[in-house]
PDB file of N, CA and C in Angstrom:
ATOM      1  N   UNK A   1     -18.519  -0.943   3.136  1.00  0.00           N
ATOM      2  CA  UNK A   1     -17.892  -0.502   4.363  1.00  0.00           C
ATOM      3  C   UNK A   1     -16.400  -0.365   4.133  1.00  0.00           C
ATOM      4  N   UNK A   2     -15.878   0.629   4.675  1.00  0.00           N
ATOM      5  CA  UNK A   2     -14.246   0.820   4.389  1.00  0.00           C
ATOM      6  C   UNK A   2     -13.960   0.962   5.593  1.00  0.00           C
ATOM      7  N   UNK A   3     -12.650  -0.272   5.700  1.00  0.00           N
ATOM      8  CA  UNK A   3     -11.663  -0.793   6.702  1.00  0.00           C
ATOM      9  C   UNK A   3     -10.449  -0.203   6.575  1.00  0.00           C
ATOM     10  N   UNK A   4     -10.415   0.614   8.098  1.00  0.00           N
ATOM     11  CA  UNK A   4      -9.036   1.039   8.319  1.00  0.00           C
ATOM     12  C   UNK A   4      -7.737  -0.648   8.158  1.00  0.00           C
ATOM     13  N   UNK A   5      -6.603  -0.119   8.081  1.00  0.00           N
ATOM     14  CA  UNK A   5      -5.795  -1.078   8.189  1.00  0.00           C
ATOM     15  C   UNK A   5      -5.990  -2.035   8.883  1.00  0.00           C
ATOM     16  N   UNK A   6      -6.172  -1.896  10.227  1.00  0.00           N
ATOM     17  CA  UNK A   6      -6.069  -3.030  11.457  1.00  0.00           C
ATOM     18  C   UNK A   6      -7.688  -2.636  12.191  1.00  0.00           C
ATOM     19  N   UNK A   7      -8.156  -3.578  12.645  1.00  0.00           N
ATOM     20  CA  UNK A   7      -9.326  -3.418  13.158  1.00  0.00           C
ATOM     21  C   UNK A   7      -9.923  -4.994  14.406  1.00  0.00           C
ATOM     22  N   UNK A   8     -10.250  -4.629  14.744  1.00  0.00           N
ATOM     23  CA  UNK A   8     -10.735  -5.679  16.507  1.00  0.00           C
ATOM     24  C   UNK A   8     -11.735  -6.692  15.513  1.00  0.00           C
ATOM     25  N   UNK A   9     -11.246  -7.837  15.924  1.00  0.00           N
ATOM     26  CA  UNK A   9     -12.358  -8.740  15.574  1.00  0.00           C
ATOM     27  C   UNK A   9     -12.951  -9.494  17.154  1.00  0.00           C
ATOM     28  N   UNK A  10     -14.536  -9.780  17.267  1.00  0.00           N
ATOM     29  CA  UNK A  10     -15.269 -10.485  18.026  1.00  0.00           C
ATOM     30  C   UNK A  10     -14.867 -11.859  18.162  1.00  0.00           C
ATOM     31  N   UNK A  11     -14.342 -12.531  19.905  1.00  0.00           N
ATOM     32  CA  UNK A  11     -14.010 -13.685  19.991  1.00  0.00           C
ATOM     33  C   UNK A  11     -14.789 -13.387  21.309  1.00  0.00           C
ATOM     34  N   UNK A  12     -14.638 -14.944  21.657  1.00  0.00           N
ATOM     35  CA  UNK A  12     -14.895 -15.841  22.839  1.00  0.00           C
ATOM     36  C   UNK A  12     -14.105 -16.138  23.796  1.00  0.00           C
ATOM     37  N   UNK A  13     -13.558 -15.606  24.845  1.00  0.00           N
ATOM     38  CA  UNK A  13     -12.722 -16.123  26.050  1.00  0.00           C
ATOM     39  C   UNK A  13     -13.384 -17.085  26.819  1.00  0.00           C
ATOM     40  N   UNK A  14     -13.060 -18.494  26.466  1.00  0.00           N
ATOM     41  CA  UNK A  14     -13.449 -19.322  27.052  1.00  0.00           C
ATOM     42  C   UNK A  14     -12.626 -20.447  28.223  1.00  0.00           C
ATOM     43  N   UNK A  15     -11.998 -19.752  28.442  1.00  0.00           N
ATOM     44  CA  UNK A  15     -10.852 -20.479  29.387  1.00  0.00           C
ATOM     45  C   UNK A  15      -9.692 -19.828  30.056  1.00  0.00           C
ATOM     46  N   UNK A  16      -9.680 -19.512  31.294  1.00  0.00           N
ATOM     47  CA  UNK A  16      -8.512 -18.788  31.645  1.00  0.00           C
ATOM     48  C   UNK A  16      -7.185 -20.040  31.935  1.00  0.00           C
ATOM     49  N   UNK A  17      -5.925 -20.603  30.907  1.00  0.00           N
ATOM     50  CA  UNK A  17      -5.376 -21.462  31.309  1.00  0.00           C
ATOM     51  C   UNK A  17      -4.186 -21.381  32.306  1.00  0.00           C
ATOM     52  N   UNK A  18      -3.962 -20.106  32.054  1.00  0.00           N
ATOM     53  CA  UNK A  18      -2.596 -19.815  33.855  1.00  0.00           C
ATOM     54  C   UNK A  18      -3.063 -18.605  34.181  1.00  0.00           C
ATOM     55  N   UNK A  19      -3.501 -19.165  36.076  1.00  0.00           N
ATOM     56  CA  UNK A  19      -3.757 -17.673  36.488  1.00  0.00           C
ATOM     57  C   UNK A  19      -3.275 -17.325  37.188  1.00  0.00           C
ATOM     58  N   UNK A  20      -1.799 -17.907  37.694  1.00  0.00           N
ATOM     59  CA  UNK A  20      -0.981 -18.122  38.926  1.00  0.00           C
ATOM     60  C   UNK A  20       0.239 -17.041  38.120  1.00  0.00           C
ATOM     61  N   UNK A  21       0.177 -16.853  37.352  1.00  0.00           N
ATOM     62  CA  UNK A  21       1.262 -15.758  36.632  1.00  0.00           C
ATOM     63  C   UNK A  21       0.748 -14.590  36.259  1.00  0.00           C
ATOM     64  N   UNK A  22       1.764 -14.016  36.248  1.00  0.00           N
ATOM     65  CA  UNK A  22       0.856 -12.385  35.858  1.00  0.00           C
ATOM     66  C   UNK A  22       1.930 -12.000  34.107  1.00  0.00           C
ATOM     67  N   UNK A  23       1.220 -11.676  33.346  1.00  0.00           N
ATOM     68  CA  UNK A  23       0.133 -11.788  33.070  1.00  0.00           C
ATOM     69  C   UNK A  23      -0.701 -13.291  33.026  1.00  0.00           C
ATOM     70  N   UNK A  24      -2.108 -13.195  33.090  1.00  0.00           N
ATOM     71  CA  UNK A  24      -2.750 -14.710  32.795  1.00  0.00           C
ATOM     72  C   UNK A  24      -2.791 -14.736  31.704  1.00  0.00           C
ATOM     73  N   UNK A  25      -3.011 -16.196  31.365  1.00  0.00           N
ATOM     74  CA  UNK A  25      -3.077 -16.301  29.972  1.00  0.00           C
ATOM     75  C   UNK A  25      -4.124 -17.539  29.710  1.00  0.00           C
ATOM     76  N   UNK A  26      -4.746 -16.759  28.521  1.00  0.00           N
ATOM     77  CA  UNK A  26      -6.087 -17.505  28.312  1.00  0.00           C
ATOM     78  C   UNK A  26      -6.054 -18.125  26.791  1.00  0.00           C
ATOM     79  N   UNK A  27      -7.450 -18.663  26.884  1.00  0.00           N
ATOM     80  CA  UNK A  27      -7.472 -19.766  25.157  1.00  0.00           C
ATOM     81  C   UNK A  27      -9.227 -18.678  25.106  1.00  0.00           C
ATOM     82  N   UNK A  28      -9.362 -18.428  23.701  1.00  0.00           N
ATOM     83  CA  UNK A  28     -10.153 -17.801  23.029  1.00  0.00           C
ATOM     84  C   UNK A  28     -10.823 -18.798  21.517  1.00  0.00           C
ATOM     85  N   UNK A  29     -12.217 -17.982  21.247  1.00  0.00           N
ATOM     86  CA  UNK A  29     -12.294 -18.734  20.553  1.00  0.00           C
ATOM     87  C   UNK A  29     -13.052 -17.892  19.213  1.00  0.00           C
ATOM     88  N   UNK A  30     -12.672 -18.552  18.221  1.00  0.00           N
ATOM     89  CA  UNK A  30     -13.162 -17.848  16.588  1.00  0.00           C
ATOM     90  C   UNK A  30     -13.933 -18.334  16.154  1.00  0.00           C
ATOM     91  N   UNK A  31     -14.791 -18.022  15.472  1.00  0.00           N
ATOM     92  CA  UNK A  31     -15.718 -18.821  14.815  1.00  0.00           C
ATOM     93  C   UNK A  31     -15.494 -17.995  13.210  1.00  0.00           C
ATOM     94  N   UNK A  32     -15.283 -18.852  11.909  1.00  0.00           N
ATOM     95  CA  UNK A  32     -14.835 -18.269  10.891  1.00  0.00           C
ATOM     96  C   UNK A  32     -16.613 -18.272   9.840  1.00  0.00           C
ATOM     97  N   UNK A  33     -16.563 -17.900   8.915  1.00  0.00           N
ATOM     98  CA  UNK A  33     -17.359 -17.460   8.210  1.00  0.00           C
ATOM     99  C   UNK A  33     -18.288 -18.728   7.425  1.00  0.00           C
ATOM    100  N   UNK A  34     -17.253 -19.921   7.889  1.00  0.00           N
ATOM    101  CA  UNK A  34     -17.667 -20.949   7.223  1.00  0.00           C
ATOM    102  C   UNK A  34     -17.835 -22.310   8.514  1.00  0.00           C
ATOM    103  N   UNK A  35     -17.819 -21.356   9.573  1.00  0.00           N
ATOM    104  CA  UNK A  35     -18.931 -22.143  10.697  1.00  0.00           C
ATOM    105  C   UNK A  35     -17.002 -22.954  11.239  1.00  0.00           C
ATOM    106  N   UNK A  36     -16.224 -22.891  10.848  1.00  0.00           N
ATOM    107  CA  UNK A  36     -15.207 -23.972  11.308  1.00  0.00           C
ATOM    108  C   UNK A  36     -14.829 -22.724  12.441  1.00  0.00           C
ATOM    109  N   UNK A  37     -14.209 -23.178  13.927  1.00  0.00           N
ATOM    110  CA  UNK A  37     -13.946 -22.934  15.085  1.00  0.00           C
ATOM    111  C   UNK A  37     -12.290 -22.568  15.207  1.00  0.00           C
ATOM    112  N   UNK A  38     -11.942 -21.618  15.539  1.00  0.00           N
ATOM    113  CA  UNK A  38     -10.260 -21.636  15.780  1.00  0.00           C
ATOM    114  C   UNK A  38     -10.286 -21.202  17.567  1.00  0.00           C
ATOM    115  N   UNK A  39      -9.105 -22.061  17.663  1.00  0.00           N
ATOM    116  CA  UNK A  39      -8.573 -21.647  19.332  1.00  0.00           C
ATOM    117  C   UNK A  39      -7.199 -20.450  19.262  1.00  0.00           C
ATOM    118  N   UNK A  40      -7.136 -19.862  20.005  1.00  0.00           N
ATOM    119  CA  UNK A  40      -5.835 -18.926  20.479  1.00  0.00           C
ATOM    120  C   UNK A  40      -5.731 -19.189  21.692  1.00  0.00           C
ATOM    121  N   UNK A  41      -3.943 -19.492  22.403  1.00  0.00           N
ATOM    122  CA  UNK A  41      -3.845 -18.737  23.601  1.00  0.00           C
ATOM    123  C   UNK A  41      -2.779 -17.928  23.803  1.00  0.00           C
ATOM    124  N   UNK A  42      -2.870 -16.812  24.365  1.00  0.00           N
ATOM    125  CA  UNK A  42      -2.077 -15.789  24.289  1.00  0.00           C
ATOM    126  C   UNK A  42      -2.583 -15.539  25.742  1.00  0.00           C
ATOM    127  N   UNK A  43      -1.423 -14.104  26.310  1.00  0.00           N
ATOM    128  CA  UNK A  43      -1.935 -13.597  27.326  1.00  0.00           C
ATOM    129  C   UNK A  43      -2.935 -12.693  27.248  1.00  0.00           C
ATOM    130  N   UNK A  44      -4.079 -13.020  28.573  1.00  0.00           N
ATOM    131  CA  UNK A  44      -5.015 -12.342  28.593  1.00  0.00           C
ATOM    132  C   UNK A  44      -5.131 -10.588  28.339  1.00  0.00           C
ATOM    133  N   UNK A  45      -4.290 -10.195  28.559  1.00  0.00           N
ATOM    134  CA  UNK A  45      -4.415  -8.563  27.718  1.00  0.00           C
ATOM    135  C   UNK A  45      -4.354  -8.279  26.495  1.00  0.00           C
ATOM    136  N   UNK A  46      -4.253  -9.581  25.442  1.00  0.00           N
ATOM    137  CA  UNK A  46      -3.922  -9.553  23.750  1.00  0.00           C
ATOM    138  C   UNK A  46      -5.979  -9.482  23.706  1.00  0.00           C
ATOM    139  N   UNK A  47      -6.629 -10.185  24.493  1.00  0.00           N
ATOM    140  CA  UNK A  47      -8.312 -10.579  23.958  1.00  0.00           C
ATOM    141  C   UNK A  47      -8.951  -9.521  24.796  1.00  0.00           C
ATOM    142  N   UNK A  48      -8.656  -9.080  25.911  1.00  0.00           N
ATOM    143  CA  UNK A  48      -9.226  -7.610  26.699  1.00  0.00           C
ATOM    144  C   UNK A  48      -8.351  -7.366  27.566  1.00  0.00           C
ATOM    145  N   UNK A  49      -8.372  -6.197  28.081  1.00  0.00           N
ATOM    146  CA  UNK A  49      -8.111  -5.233  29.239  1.00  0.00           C
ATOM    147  C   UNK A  49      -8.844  -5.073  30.177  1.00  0.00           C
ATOM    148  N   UNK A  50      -9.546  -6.103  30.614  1.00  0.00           N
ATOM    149  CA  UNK A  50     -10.314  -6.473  31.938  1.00  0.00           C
ATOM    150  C   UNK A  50      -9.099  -7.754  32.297  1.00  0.00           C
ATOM    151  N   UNK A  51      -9.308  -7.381  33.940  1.00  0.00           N
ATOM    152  CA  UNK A  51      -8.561  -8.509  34.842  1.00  0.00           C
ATOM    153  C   UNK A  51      -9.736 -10.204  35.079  1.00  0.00           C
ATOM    154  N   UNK A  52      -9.823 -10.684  33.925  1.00  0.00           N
ATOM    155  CA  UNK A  52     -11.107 -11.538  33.523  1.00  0.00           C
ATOM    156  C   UNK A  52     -10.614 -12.740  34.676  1.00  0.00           C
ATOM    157  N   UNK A  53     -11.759 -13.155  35.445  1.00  0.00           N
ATOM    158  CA  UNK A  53     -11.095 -14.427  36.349  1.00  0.00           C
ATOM    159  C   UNK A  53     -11.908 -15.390  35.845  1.00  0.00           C
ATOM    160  N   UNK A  54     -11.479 -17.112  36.715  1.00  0.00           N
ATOM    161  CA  UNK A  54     -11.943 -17.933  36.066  1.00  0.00           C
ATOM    162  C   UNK A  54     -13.722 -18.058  36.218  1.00  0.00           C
ATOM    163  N   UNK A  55     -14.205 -17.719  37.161  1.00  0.00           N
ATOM    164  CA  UNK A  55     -15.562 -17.334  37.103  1.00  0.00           C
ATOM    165  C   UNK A  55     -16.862 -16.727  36.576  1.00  0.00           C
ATOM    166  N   UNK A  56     -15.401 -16.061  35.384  1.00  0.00           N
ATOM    167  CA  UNK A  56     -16.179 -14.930  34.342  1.00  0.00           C
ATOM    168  C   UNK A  56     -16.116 -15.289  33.207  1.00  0.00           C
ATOM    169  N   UNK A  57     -15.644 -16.460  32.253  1.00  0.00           N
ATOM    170  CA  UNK A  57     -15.563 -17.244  31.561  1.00  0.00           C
ATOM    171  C   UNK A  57     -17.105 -18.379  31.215  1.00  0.00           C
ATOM    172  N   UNK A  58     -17.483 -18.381  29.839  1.00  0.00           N
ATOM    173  CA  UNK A  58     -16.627 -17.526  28.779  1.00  0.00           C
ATOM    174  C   UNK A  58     -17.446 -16.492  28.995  1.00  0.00           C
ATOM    175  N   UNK A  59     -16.605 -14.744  28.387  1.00  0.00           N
ATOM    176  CA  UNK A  59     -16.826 -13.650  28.272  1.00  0.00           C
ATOM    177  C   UNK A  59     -15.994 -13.209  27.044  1.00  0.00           C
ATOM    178  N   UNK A  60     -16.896 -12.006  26.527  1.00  0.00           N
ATOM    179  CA  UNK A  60     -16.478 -11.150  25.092  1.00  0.00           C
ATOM    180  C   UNK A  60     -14.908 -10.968  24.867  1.00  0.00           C
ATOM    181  N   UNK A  61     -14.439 -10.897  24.317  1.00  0.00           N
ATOM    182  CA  UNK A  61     -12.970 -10.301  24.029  1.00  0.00           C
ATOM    183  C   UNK A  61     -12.654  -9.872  22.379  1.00  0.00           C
ATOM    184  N   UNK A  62     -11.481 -10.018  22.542  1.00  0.00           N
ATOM    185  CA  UNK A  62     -11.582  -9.398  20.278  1.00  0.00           C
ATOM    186  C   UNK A  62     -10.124  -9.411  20.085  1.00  0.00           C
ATOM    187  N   UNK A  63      -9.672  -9.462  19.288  1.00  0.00           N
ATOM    188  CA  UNK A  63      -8.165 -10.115  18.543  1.00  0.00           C
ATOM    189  C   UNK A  63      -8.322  -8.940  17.582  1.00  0.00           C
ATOM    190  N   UNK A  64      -6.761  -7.846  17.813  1.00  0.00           N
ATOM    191  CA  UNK A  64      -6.742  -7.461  16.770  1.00  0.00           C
ATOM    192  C   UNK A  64      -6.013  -8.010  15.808  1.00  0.00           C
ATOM    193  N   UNK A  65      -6.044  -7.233  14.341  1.00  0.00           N
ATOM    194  CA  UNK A  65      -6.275  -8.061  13.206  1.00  0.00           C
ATOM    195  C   UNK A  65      -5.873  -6.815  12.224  1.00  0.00           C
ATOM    196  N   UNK A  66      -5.279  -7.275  11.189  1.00  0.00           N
ATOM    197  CA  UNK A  66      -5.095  -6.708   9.726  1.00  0.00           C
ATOM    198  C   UNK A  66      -5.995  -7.030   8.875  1.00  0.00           C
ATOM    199  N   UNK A  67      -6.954  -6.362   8.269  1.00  0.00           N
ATOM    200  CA  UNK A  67      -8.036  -6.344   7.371  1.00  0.00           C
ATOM    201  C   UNK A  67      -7.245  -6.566   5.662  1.00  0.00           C
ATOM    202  N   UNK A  68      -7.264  -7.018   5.262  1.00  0.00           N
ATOM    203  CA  UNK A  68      -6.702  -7.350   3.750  1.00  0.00           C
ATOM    204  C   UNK A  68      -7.748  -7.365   2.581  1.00  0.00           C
ATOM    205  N   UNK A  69      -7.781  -7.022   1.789  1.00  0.00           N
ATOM    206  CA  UNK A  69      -8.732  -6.680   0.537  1.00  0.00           C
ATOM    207  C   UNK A  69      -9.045  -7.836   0.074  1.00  0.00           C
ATOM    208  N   UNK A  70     -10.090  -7.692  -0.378  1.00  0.00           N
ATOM    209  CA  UNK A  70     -10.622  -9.178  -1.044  1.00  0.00           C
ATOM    210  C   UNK A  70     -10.775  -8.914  -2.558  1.00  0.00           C
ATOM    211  N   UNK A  71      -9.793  -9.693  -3.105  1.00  0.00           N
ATOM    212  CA  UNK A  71      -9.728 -10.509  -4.724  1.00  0.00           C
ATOM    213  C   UNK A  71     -10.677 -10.389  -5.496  1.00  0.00           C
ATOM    214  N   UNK A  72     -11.799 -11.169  -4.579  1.00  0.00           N
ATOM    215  CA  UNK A  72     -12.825 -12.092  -4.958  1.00  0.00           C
ATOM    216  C   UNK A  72     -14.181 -11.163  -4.513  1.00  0.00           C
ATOM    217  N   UNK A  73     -14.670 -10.941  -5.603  1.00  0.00           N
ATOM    218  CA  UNK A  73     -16.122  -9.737  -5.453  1.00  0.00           C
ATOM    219  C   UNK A  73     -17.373 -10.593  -5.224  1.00  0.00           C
ATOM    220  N   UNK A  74     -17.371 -11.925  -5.180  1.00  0.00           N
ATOM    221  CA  UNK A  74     -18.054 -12.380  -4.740  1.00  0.00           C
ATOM    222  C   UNK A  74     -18.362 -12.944  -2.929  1.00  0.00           C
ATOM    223  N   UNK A  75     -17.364 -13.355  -2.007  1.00  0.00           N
ATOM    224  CA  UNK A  75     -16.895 -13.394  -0.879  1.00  0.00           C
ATOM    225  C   UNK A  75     -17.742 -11.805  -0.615  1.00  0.00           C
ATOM    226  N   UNK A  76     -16.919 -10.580  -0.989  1.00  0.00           N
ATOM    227  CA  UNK A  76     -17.539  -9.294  -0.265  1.00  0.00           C
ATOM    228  C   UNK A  76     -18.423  -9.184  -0.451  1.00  0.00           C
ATOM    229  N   UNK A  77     -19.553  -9.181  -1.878  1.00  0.00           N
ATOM    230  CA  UNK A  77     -21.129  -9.579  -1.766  1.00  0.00           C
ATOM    231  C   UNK A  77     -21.771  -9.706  -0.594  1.00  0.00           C
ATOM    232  N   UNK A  78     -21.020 -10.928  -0.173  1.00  0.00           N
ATOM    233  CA  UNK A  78     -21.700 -12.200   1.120  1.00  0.00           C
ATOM    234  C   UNK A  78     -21.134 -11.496   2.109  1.00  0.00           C
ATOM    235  N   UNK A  79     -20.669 -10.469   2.155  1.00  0.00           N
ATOM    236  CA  UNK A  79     -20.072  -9.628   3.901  1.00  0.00           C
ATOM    237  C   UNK A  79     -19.129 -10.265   4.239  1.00  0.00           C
ATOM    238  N   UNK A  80     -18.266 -11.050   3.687  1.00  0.00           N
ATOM    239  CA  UNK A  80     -17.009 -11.457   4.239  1.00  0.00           C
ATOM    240  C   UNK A  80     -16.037 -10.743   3.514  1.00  0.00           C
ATOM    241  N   UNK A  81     -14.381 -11.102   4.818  1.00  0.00           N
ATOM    242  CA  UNK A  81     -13.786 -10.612   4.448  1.00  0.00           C
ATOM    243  C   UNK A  81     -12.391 -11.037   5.094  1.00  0.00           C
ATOM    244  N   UNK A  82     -11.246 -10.996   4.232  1.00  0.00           N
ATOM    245  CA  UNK A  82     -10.146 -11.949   5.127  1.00  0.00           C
ATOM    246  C   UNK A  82      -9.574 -10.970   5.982  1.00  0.00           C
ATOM    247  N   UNK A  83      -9.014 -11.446   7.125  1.00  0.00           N
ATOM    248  CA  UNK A  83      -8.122 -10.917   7.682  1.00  0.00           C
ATOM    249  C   UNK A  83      -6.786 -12.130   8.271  1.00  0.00           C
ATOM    250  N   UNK A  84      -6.198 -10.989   9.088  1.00  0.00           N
ATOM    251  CA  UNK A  84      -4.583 -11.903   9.440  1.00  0.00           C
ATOM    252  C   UNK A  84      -4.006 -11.732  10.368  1.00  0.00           C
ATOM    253  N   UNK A  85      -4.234 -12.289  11.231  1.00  0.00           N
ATOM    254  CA  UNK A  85      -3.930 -12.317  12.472  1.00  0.00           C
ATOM    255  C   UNK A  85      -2.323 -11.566  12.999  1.00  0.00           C
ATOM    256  N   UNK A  86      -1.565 -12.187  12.105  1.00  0.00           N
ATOM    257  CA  UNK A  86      -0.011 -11.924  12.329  1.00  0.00           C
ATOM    258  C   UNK A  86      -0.263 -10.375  12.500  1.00  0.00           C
ATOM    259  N   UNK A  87      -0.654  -9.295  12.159  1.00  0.00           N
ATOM    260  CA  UNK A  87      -0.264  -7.974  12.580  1.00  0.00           C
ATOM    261  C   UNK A  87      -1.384  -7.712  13.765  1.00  0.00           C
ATOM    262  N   UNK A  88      -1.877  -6.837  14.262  1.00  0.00           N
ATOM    263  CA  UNK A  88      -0.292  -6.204  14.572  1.00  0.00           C
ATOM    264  C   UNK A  88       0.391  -7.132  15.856  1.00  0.00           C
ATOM    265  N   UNK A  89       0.023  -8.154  16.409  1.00  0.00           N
ATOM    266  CA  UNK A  89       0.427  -9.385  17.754  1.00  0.00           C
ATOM    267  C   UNK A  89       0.628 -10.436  17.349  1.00  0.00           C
ATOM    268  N   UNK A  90       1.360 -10.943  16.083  1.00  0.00           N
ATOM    269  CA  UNK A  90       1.861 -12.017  15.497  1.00  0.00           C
ATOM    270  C   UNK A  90       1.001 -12.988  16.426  1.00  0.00           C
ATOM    271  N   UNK A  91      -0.038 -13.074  16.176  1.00  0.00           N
ATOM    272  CA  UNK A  91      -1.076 -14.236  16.792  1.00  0.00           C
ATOM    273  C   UNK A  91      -1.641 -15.578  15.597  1.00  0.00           C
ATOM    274  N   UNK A  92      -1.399 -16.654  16.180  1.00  0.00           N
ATOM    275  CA  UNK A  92      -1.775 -17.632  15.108  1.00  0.00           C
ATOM    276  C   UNK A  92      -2.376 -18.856  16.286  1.00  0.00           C
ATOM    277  N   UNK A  93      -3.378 -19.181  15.387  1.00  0.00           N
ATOM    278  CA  UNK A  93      -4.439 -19.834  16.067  1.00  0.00           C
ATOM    279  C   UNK A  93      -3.641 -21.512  16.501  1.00  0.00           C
ATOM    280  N   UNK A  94      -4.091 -22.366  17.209  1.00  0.00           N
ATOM    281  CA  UNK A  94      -3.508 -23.499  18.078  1.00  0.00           C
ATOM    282  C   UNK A  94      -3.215 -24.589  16.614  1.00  0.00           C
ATOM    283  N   UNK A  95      -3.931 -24.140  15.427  1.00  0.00           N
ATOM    284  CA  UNK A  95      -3.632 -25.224  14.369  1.00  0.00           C
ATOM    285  C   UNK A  95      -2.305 -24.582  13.338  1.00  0.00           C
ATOM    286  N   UNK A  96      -1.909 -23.530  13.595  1.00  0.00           N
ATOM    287  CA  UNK A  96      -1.050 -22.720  13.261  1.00  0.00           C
ATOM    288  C   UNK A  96      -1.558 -21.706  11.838  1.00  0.00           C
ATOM    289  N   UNK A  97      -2.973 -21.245  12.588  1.00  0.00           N
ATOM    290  CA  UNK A  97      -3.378 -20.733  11.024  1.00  0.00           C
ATOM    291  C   UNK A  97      -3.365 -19.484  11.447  1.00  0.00           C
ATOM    292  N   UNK A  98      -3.684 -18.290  10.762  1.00  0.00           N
ATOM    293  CA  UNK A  98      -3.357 -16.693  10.341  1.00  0.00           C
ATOM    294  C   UNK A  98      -4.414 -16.171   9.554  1.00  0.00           C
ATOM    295  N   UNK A  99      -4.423 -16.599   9.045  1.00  0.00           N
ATOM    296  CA  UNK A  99      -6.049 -16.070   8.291  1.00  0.00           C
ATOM    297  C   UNK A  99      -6.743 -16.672   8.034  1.00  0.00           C
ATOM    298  N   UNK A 100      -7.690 -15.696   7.797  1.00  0.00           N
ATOM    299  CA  UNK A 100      -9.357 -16.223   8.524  1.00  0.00           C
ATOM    300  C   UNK A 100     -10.430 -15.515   7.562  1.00  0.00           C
ATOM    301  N   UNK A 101     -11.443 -16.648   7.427  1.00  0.00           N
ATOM    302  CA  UNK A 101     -12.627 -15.334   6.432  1.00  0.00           C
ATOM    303  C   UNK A 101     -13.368 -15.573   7.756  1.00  0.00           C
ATOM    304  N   UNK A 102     -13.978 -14.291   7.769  1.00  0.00           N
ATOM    305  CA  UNK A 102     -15.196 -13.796   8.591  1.00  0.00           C
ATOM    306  C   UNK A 102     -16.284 -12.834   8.250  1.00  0.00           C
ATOM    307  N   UNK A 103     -17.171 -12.668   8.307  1.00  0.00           N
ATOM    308  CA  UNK A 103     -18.658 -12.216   8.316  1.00  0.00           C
ATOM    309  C   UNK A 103     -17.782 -10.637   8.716  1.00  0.00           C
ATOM    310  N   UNK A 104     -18.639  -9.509   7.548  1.00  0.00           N
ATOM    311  CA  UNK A 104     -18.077  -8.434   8.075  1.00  0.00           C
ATOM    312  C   UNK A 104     -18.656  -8.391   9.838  1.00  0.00           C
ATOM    313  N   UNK A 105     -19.616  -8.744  10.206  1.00  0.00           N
ATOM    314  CA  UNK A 105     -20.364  -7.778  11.386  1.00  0.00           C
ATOM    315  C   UNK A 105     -19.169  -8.334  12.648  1.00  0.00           C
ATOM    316  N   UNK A 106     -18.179  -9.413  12.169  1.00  0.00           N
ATOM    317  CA  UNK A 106     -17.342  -9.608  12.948  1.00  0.00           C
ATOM    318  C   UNK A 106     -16.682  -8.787  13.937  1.00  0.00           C
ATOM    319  N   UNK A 107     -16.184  -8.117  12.362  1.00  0.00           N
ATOM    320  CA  UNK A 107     -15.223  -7.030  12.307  1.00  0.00           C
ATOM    321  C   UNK A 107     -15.908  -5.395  13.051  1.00  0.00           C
ATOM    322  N   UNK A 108     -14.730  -5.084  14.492  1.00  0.00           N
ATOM    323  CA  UNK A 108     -14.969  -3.936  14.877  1.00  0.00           C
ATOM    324  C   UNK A 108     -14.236  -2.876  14.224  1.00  0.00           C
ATOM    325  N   UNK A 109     -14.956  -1.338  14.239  1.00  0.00           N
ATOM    326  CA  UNK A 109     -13.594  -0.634  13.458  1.00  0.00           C
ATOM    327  C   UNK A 109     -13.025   0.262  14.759  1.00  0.00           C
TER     328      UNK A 109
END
């Protein structure tokens, strides 16, 4: 499969944490290739463009993402593949991490 530069990855909006401000801003969630869990919160228009309330939680959303080539020909074998949060919404997950291996079917193009 060939990855444009930047491409939507599949998350979890599981929490709307301020909804008294506009924009709201929510915590999302990752699941990486090796089963370990990452949190984000950013404002809710970085994970969708739906006006998501707390009632609609959790619901689909997606983090875009910089797709980066993989080294390692074994990793792409197995359908993974790193990406990095920092482009193009300098987004880094609540443990302060940036990249991530994930399962291609993650990855939207």
């Amino acid at each position: 499969m060939n990855y444009s530069k930047y491409a939507l990855v599949r998350v979890t909006i599981i929490r709307i944490t301020q909804e008294t401000q506009y924009p709201k801003w929510a915590e999302c969630r990752l699941k990486d290739a090796y089963g370990r869990e990452h949190i984000f919160v950013d404002k809710l228009p970085i994970f969708t463009e739906h006006d998501v309330d707390v009632s609609e939680v959790p619901t689909e959303g997606v983090i875009r993402c910089y797709v980066e080539k993989e080294k390692d020909n074994k990793l792409h074998q197995k359908g993974i593949v790193r990406i990095c949060t920092l482009e193009p919404d300098d987004l880094e997950s609540k443990d302060g991490l940036w990249e991530f291996y994930l399962y291609k079917t993650q990855i939207i193009q």
